[in-house]
Each structure stands twice: as structure tokens, then as C-alpha cells.
Protein backbone atom coordinates (compact mmCIF):
# COMPACT_ATOMS: atom_id res chain seq x y z
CA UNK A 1 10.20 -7.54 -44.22
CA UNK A 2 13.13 -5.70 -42.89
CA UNK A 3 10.44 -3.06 -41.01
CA UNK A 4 8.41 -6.56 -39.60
CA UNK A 5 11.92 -8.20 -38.29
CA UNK A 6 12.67 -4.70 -36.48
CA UNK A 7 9.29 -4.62 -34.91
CA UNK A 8 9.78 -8.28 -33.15
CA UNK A 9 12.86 -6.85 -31.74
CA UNK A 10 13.25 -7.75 -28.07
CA UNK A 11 14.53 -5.14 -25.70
CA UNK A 12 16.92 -6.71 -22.92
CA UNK A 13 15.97 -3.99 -20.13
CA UNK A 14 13.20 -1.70 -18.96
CA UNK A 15 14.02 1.91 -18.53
CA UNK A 16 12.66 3.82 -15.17
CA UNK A 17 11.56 7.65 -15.45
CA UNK A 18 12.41 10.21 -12.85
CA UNK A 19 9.42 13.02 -12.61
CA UNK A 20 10.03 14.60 -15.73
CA UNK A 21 10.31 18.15 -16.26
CA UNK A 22 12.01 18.34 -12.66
CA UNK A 23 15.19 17.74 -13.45
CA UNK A 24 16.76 21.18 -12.04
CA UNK A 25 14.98 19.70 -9.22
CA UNK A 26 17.31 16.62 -8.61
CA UNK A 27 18.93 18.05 -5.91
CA UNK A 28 16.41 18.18 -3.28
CA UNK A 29 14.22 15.59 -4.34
CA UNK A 30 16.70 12.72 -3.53
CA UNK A 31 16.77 14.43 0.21
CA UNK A 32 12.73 14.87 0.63
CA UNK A 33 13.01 10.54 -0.70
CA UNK A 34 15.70 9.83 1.61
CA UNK A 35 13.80 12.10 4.46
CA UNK A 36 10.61 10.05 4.14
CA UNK A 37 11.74 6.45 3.58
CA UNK A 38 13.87 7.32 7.09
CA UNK A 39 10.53 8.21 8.64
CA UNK A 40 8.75 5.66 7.25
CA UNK A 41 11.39 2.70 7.94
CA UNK A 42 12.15 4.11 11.96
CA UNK A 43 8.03 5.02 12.73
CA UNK A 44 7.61 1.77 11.26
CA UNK A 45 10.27 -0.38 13.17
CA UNK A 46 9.45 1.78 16.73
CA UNK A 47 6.13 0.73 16.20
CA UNK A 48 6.91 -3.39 15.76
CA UNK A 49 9.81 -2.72 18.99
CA UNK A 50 6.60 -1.15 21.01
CA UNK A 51 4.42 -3.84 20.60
CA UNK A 52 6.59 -6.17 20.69
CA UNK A 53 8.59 -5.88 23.51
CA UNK A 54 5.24 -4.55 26.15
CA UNK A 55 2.58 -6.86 26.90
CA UNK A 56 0.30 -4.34 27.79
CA UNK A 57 -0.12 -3.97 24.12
CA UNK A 58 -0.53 -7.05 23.49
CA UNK A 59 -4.37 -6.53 22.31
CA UNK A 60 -6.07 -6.93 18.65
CA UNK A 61 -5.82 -3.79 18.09
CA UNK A 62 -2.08 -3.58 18.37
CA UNK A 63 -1.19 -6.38 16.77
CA UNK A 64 -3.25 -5.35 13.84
CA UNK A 65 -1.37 -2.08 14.04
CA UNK A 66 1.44 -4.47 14.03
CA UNK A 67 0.64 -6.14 10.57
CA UNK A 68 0.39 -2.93 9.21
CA UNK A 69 3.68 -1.51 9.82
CA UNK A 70 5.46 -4.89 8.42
CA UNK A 71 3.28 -4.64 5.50
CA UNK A 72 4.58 -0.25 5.42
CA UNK A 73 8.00 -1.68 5.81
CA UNK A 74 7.57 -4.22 3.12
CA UNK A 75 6.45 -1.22 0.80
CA UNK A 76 8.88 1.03 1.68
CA UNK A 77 11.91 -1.20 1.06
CA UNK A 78 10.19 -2.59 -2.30
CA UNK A 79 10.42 0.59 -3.78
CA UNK A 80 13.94 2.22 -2.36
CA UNK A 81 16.30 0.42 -4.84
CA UNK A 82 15.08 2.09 -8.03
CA UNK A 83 13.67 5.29 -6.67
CA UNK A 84 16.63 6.50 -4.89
CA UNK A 85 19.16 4.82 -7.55
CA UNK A 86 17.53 6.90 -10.24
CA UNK A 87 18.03 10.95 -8.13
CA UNK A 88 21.31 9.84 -6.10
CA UNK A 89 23.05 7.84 -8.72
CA UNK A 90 20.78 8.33 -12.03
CA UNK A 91 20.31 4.10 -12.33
CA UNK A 92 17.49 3.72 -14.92
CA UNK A 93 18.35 0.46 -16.21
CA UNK A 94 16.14 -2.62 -14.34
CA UNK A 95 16.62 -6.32 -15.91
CA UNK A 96 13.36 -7.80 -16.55
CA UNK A 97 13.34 -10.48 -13.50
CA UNK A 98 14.36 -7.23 -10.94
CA UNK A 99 11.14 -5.32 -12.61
CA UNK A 100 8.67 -8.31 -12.50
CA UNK A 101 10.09 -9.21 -8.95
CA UNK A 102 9.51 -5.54 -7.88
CA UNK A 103 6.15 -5.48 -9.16
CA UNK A 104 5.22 -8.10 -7.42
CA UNK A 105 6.20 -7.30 -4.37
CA UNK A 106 4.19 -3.78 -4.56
CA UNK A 107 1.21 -5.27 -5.74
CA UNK A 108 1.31 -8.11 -3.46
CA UNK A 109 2.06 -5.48 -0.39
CA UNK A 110 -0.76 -3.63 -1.49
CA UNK A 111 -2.99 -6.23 -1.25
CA UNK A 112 -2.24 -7.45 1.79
CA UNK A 113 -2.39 -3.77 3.41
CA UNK A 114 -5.99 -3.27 1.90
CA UNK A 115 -7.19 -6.62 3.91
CA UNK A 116 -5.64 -5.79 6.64
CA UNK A 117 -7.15 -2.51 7.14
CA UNK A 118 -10.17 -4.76 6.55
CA UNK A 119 -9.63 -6.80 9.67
CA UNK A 120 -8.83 -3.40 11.72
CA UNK A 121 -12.21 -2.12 10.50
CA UNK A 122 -13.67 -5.73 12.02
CA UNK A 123 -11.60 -4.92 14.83
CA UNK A 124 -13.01 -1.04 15.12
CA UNK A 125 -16.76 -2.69 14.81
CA UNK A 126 -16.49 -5.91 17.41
CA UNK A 127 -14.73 -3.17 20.22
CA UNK A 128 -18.00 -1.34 19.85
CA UNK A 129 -20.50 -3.55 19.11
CA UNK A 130 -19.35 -6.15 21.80
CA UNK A 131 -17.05 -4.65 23.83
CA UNK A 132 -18.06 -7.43 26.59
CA UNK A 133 -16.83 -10.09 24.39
CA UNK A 134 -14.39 -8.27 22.40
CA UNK A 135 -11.21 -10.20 23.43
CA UNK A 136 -13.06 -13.72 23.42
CA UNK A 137 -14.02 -13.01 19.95
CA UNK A 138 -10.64 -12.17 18.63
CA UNK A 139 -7.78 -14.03 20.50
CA UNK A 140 -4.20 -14.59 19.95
CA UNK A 141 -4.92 -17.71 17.20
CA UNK A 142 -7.69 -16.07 15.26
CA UNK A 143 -5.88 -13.24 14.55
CA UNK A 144 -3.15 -15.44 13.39
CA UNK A 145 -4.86 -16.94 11.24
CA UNK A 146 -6.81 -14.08 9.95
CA UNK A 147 -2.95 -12.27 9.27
CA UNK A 148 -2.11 -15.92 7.46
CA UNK A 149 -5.55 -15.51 5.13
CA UNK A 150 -4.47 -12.19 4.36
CA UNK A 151 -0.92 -13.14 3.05
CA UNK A 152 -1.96 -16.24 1.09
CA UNK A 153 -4.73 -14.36 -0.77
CA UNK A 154 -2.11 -11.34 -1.60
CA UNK A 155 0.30 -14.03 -2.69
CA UNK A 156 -1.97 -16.56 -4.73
CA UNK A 157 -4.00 -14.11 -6.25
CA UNK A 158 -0.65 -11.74 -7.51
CA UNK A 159 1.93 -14.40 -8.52
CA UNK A 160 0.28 -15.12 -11.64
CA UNK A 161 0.89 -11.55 -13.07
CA UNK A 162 5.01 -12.07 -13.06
CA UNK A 163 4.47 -14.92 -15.29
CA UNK A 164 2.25 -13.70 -17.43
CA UNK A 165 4.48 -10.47 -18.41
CA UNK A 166 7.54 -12.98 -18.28
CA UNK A 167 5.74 -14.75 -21.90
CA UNK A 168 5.19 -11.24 -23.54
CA UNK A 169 7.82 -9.71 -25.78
CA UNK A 170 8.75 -6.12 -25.51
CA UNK A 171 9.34 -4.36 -28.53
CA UNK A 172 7.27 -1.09 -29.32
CA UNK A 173 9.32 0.47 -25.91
CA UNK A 174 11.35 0.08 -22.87
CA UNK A 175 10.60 3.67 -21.40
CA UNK A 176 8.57 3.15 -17.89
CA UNK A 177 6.67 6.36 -16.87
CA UNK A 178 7.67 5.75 -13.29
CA UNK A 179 10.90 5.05 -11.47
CA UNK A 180 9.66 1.90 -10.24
CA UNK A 181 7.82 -1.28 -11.75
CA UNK A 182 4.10 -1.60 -12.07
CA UNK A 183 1.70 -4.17 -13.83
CA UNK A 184 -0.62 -2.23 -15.80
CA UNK A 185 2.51 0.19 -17.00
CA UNK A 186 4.89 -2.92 -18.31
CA UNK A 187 1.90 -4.69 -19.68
CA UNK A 188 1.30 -1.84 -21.89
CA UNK A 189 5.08 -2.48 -23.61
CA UNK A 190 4.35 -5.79 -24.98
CA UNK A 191 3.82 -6.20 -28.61
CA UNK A 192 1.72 -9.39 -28.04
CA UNK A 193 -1.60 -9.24 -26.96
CA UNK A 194 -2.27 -8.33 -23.52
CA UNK A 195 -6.11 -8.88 -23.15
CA UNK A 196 -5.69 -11.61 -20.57
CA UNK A 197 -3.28 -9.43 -18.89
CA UNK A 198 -6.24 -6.95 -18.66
CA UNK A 199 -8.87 -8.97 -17.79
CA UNK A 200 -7.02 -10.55 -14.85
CA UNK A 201 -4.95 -7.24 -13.74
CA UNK A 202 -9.08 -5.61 -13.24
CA UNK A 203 -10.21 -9.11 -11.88
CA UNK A 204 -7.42 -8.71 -9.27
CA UNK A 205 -8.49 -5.06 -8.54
CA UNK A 206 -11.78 -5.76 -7.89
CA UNK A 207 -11.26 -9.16 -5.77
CA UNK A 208 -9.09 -7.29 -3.39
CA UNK A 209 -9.37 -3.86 -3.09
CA UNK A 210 -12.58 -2.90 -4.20
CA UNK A 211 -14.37 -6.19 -2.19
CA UNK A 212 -12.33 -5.03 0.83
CA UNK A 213 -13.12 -0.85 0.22
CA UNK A 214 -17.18 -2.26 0.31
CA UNK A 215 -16.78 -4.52 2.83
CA UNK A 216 -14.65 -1.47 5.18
CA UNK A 217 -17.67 1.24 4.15
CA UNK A 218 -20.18 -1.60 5.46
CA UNK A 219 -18.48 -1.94 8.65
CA UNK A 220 -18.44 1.83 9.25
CA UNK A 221 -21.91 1.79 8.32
CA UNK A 222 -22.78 -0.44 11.15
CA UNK A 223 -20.31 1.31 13.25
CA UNK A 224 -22.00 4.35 12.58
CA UNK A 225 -25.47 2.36 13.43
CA UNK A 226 -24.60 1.14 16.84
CA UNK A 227 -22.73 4.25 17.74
CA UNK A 228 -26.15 6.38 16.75
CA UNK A 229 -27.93 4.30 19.46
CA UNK A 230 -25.77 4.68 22.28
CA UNK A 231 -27.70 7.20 24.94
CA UNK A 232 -24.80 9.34 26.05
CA UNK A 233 -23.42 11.69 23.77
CA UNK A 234 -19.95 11.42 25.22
CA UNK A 235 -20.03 7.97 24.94
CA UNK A 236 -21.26 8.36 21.42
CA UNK A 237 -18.00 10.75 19.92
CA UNK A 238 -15.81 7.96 22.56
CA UNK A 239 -16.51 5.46 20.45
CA UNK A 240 -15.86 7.24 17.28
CA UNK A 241 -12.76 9.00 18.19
CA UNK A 242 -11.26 4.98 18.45
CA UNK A 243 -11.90 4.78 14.97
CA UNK A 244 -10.43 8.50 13.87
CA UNK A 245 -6.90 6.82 13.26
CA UNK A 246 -8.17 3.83 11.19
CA UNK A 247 -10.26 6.29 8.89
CA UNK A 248 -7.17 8.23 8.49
CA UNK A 249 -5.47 5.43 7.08
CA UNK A 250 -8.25 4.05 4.61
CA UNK A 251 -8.04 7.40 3.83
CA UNK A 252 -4.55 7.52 3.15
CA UNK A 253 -4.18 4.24 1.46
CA UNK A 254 -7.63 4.63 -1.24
CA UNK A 255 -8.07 8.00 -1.95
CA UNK A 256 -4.74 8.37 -4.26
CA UNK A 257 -5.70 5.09 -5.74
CA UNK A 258 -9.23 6.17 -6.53
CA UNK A 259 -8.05 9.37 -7.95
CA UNK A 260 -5.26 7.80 -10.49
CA UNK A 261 -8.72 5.08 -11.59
CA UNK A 262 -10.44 8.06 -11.79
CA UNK A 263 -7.94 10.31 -14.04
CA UNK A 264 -7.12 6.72 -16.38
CA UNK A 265 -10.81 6.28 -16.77
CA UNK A 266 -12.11 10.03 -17.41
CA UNK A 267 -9.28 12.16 -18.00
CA UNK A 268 -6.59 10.53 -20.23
CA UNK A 269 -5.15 13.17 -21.38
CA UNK A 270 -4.51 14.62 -18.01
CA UNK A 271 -1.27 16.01 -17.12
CA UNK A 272 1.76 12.99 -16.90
CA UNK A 273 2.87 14.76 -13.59
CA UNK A 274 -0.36 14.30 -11.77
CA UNK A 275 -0.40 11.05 -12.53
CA UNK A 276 3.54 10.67 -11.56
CA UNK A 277 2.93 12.74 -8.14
CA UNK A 278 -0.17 10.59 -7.37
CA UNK A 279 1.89 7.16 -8.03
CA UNK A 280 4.48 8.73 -5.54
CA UNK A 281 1.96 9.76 -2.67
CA UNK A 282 0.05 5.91 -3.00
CA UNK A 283 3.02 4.03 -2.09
CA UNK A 284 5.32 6.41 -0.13
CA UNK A 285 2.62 8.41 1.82
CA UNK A 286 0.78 5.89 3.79
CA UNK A 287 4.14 4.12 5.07
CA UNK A 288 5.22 7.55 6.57
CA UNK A 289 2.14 9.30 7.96
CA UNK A 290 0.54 5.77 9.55
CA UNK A 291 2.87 5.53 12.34
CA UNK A 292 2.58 9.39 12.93
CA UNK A 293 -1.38 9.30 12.90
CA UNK A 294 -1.27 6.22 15.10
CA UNK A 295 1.27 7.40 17.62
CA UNK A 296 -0.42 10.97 17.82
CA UNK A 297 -3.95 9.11 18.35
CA UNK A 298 -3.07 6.38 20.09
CA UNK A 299 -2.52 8.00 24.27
CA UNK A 300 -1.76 4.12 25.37
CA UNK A 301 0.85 3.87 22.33
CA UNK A 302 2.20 7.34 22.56
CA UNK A 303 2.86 7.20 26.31
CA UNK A 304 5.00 3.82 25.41
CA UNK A 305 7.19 5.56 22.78
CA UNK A 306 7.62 8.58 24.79
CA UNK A 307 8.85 6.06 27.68
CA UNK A 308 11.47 4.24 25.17
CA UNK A 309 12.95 7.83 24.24
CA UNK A 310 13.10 9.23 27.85
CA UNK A 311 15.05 6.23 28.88
């Protein structure tokens, strides 16, 4: 009986992980953090000031460019608490309400940044289709409203999970594997049984970022179809160099996330690092090299920026 009671015991705080085996590490790692999430938070915020503050940027394109550097932002602070307390200050204790409140947050963000490289994919196929019609089709209010869809459906279809984890008790561990909070991870700590958890955390995944990962390779598909139809060649690799940025970004936002479904489904008993360093490059690598590929694509953008710093 005495073995039973000990099992039900209740653990009061989650433990976060640094990358393990790195610890003779810990002295640059805290600066490479610091020297991204500075990147990430001033590309970001330049970005927001730009198109803010010019009219001449005042286009769908921009102000899709727009939601995705709030939503970078959003990311980046979400995770800066707990991965730079742990290397600076070595802060691995997280109350339950600060994990399932960070969780949500990254999940939500996540979410929201897949749609919304959804509606720049829309955005990358209506400037080429319809050029002639392009900024009847998508005006001021309709891209309001599309940014408004986005955020309710990352909200409504996330803030279940919190609650959910919030009825579990934790007992068989409070060791996290990463120095942040995720759903699947803290899900796997409960002692009760987590099979709605499951079901919902892969309904989730597949209502939002695999429906909008099909929906973006459709639109490049047609993309692809219209472009292959234009006469002139140079008009052909015109069109397609407007869409070399966007690619860049699906790019940087799925491909980590594909690979760490990939290694859970197929190779479980992969190396704990690789899935560590892949966790780190999904959330931290997209904030800091979208504003870069943007500004370095972008001539209209770039000349802007340049402009700012001159003066």
C-alpha cells in the first residue's frame, strides 16, 4: 500500500533541461541565445516600425509580412524566460500555471504563424494570377479580418490543451527534456490516462498545420501552373523570384517540425540531442532568419531600412 500511496504522489513543479551533455558548454551558449533573441526581437520590431510608419508599404504583402513578425515576436518572448534563466542563472524550476501558460502561448503562436504563411501563399498566388485585380481582391478590411480568423482559430482550437493537463496528476516525473514547456512532453508526466490528450494534441496538428502545409503546396502548385504559361521567360523567373522569400520561410518554419514527426514516428531511439537541437532551431530559427530573408529579398523593404539607418 505504502508503494501505491508513493506512486499518487503529486509533484508541485516541473523541472526544465538545458542540452545535456553540454554543460562545459554553458558559457557560450547563453551568448549565441542572447545573440539571436536580440536579432530576432530588433529585425522583428524594424520590420513592424517600417511598415508602419511608410505608406508606401502599405500593401498586402507588407502587412502580411507584418503579422508575421508580431507573431516572431510573440515566439521569441514566449520562450526567453526559461531558456535564458536556465544558462545565465541555472532557473529550472517552472510552477505548473507558468508551464501550461507557456505552452500555450508557443503552441498557439505556432498556429497562428502556420495560417498566416497560408494567407501570404494566397497573397503570392492572387499577385500572379490577377495582378489586375490584386489590390481589389485583398483590401485593407479583408485582410483584417483574414489576420482576426487566424487568431481566433489559434486561440479556440489551443486553449483546451491547458485545461486538460491542469486535471492530470504528475507523479511518475517532473524532469522536462527541454528548457521550455511543450504539450506532448508534459502530457507524457501524468500518471492518469492521457488518451484524450493524444487524440486531441494529433487532432490539433492536423487541423492546423498539416491542413495549412496542403493547402500552401496547392497554392504553389497553381503558382507554379500559371507561372508555366506565361510567354516570356523573364517574366516567368519575375514572378517566381516574388515568391523566393515566402518559400524560404515555409521552409524555415516546417522542415524542423517535419523532421522531429519524423524522428518520434521512425526513429525513437534516436539521439536526445537531435531531438533537443531540432526543438531549438523550430522555435528560435524562423524568428531570426525571417526578417533577414525578407529584408535581403525584399529591394522596396530593404531600400526603407537602409533609409531609417542612414538618417
Amino acid at each position: 500500500m505504502s508503494a501505491i500511496n508513493d506512486t499518487k504522489f503529486s509533484y508541485a513543479v516541473f523541472l526544465l533541461t538545458g542540452i545535456p551533455g553540454q554543460e562545459d558548454s554553458y558559457l557560450w551558449i547563453p551568448i549565441a541565445f542572447c545573440f539571436m533573441y536580440i536579432i530576432s526581437i530588433v529585425g522583428n520590431s524594424v520590420i513592424l516600425f517600417i511598415v508602419k510608419t511608410d505608406e508606401s508599404l502599405h500593401e498586402p504583402m507588407y502587412i502580411f509580412l507584418s503579422m508575421l513578425a508580431i507573431t516572431d515576436l510573440g515566439l521569441s518572448i514566449a520562450t526567453i524566460p526559461t531558456v535564458l534563466g536556465i544558462y545565465l542563472f541555472n532557473f529550472r524550476d517552472i510552477n505548473f500555471d507558468a508551464c501550461f501558460a507557456q505552452l500555450f502561448f508557443i503552441h498557439t503562436l505556432q498556429c497562428i504563424e502556420s495560417a498566416v504563411l497560408l494567407l501570404m501563399a494566397f497573397d503570392r498566388f492572387i499577385a500572379i494570377r490577377d495582378p489586375l485585380r490584386y489590390a481589389s481582391i485583398l483590401t485593407l478590411p479583408r485582410i483584417a479580418k483574414m489576420g482576426l480568423v487566424v487568431a481566433v482559430r489559434g486561440v479556440a482550437v489551443i486553449l483546451p490543451l491547458p485545461f486538460l493537463l491542469k486535471r492530470f496528476q504528475y507523479c511518475r516525473a517532473n524532469v522536462l527534456s527541454h528548457s521550455y514547456c511543450l504539450h506532448q512532453e508534459v502530457m507524457k508526466l501524468a500518471c492518469s490516462d492521457i488518451a484524450v490528450n493524444s487524440i486531441y494534441g494529433l487532432f490539433t496538428t492536423l487541423l492546423t498545420m498539416g491542413l495549412d502545409s496542403l493547402l500552401i503546396f496547392l497554392s504553389y502548385v497553381m503558382i507554379l501552373k500559371t507561372v508555366l504559361s506565361i510567354a516570356s521567360h523573364t517574366e516567368c523567373l519575375k514572378a517566381l523570384n516574388t515568391c523566393v522569400s515566402h518559400l524560404c520561410a515555409v521552409l524555415l518554419f516546417y522542415s524542423p517540425e517535419i523532421a522531429l514527426s519524423l524522428i518520434h514516428r521512425f526513429a525513437k531511439d534516436s539521439s536526445p540531442l537531435l531531438q533537443i537541437l531540432l526543438g531549438y532551431i523550430s522555435l528560435l530559427l524562423p524568428p531570426l532568419m525571417n526578417p533577414i530573408v525578407y529584408s535581403v529579398k525584399s529591394k522596396h523593404l530593404r531600400a526603407r531600412i537602409i533609409r531609417v539607418f542612414v538618417k
